[in-house]
N, C-alpha and C. Protein backbone atom coordinates (compact mmCIF):
# COMPACT_ATOMS: atom_id res chain seq x y z
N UNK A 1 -58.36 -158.23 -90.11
CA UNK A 1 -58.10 -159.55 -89.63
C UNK A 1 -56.65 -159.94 -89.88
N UNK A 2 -56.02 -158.88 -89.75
CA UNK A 2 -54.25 -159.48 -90.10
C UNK A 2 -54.01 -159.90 -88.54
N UNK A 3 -53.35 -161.20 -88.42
CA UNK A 3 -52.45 -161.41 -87.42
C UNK A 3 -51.17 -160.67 -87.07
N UNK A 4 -51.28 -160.33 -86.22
CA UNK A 4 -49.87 -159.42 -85.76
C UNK A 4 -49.22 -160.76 -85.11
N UNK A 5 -47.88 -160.16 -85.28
CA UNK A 5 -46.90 -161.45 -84.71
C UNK A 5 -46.56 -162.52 -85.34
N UNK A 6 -47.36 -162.52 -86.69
CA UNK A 6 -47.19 -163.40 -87.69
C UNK A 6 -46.01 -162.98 -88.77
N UNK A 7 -45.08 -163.52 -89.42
CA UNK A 7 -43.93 -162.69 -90.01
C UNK A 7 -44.37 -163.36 -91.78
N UNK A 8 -45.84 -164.22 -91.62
CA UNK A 8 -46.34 -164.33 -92.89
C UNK A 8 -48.16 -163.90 -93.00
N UNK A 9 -47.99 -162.89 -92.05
CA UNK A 9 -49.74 -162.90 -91.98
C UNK A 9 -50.51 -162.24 -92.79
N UNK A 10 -49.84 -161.65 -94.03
CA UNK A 10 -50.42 -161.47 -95.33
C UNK A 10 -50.38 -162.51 -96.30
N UNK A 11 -49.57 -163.60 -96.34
CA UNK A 11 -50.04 -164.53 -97.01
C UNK A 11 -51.03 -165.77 -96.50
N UNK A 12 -51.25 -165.37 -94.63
CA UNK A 12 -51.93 -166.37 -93.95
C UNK A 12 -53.73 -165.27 -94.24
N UNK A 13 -53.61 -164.57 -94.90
CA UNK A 13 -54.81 -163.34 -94.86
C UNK A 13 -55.29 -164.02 -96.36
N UNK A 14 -54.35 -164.16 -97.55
CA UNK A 14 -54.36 -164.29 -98.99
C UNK A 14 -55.35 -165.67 -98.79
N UNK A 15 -54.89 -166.68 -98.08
CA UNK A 15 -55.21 -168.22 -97.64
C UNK A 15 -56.50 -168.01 -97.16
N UNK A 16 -56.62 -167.46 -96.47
CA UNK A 16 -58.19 -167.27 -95.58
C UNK A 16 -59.17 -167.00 -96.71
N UNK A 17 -59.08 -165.77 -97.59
CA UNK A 17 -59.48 -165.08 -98.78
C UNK A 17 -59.85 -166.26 -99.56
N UNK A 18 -58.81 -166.82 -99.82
CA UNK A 18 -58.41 -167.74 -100.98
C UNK A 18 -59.89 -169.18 -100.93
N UNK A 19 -59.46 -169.35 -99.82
CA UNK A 19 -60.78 -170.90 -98.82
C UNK A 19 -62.32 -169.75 -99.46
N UNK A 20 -62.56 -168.84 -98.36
CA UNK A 20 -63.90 -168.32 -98.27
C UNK A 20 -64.30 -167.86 -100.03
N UNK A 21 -63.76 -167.70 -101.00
CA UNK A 21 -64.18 -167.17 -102.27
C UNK A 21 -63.64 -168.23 -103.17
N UNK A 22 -63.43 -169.73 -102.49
CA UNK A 22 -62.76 -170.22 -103.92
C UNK A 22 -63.76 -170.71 -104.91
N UNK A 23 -64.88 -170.64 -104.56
CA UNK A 23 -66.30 -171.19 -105.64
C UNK A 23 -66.08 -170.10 -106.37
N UNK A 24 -66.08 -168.66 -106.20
CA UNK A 24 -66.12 -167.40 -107.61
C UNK A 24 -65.16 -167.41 -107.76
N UNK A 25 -63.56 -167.98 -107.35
CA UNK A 25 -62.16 -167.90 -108.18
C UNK A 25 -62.39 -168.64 -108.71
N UNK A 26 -63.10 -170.21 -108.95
CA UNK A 26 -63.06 -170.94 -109.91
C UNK A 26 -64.02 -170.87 -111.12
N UNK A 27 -65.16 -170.50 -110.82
CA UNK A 27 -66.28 -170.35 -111.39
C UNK A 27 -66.20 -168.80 -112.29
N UNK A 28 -66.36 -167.88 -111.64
CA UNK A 28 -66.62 -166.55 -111.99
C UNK A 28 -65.16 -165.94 -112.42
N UNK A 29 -65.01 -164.79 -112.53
CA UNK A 29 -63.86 -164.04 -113.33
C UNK A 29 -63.43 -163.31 -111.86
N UNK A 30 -63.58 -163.46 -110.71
CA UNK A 30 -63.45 -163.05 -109.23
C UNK A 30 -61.40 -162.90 -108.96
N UNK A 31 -60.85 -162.03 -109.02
CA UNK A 31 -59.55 -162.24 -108.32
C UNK A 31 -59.18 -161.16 -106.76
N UNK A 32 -58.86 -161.74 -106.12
CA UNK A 32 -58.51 -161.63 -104.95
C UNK A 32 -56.66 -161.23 -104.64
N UNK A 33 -56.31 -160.42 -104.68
CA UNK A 33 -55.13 -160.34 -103.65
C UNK A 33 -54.59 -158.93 -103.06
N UNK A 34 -54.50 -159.62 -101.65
CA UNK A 34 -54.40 -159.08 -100.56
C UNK A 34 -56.17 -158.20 -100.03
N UNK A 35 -55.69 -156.60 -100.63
CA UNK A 35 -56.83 -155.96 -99.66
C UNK A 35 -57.36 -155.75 -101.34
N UNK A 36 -57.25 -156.01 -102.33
CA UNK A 36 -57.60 -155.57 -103.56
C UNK A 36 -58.85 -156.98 -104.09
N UNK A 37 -60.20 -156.64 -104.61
CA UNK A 37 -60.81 -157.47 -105.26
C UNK A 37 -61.48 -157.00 -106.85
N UNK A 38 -60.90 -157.87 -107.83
CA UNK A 38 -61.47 -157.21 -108.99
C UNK A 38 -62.52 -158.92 -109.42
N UNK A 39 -63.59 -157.52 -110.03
CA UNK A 39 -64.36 -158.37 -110.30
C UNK A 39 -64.68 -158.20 -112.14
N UNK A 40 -64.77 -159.53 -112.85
CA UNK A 40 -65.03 -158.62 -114.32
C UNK A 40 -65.92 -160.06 -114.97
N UNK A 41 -66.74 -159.60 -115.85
CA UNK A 41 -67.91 -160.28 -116.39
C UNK A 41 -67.54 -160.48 -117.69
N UNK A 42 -68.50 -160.97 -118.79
CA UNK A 42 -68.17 -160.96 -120.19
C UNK A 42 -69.22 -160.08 -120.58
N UNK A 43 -70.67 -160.09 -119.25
CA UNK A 43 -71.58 -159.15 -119.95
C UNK A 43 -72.38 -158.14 -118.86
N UNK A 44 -72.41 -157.15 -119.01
CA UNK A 44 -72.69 -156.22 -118.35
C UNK A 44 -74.22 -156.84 -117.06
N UNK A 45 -74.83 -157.63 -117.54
CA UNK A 45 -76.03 -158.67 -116.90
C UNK A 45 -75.55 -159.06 -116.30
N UNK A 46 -74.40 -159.93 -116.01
CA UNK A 46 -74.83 -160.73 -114.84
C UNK A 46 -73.42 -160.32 -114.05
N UNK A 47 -73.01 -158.72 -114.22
CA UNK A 47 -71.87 -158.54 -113.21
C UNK A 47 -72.13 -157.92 -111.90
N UNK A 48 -73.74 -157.39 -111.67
CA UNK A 48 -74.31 -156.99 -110.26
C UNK A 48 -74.32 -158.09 -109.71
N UNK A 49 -75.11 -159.22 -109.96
CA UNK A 49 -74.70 -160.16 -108.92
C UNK A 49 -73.75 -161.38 -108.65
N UNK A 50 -72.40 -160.88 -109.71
CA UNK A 50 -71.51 -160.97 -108.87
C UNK A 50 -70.98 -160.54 -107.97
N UNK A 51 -71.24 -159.19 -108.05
CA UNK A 51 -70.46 -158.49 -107.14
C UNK A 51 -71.22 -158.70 -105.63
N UNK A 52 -72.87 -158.73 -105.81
CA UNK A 52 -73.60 -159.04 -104.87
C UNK A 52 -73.08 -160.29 -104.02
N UNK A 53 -72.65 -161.65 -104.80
CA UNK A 53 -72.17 -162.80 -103.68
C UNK A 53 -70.78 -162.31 -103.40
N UNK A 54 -69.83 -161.81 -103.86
CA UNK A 54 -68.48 -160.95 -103.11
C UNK A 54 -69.05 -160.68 -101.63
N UNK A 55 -69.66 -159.23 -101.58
CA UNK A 55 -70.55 -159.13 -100.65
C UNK A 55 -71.38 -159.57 -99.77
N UNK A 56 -71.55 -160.49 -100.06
CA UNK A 56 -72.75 -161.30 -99.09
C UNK A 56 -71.72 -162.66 -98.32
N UNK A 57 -70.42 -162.91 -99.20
CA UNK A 57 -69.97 -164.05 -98.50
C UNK A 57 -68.94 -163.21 -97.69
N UNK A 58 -68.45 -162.02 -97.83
CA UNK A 58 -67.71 -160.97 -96.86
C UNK A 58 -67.89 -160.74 -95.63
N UNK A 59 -69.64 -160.23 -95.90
CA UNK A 59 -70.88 -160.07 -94.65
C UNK A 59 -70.96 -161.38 -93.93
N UNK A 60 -70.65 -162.47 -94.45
CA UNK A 60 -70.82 -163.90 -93.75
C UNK A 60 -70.19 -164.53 -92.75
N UNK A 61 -68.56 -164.09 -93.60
CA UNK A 61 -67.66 -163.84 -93.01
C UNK A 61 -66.68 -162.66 -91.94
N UNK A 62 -67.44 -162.27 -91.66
CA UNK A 62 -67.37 -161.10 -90.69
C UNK A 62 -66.16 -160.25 -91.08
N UNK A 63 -65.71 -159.91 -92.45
CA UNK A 63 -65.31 -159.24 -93.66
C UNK A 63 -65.62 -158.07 -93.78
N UNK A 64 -65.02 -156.96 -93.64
CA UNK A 64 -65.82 -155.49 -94.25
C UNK A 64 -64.76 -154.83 -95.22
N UNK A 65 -65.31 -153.65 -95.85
CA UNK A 65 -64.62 -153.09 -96.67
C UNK A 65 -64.73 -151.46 -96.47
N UNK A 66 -64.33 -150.66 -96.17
CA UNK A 66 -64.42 -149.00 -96.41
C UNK A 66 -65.26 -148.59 -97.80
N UNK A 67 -66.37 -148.18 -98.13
CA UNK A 67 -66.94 -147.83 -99.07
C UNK A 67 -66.15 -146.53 -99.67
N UNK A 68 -65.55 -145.73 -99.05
CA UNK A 68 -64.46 -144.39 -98.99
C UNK A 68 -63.64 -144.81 -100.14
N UNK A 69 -62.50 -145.92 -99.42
CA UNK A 69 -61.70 -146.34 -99.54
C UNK A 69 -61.71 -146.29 -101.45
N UNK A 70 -63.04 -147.14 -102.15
CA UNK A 70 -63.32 -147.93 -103.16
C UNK A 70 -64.07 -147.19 -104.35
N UNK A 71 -64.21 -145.84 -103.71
CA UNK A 71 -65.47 -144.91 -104.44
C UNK A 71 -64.50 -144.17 -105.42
């Protein structure tokens, strides 16, 4: 979803990111930038489903990721 023709469309990409995940940037330990997402917990319990709403608000957002890419 990068805009071409844009001479800021990685920080207009960061912004988009930024809106759709800002409930787990504020809430959760969730950071976001650019094509990179780290996710980190305090306890091994409840870091699957974080990672699960990452995922599910990605999928929502018509968002994908290379599983390749991440393995």
């Amino acid at each position: 979803m990068i805009f071409f023709g844009l001479t800021n469309s990685l920080a207009m990409f960061q912004a988009i990111i930024n809106n759709i995940m800002r409930d787990l940037i504020n809430i959760e330990k969730v950071v976001f930038f650019i094509d990179d997402i780290l996710v980190g917990t305090d306890m091994k319990e409840g870091h699957n489903e974080v990672v699960e709403e990452v995922l599910k608000k990605t999928e929502k957002n018509y968002l994908y990721m290379k599983l390749e890419k991440y393995v």
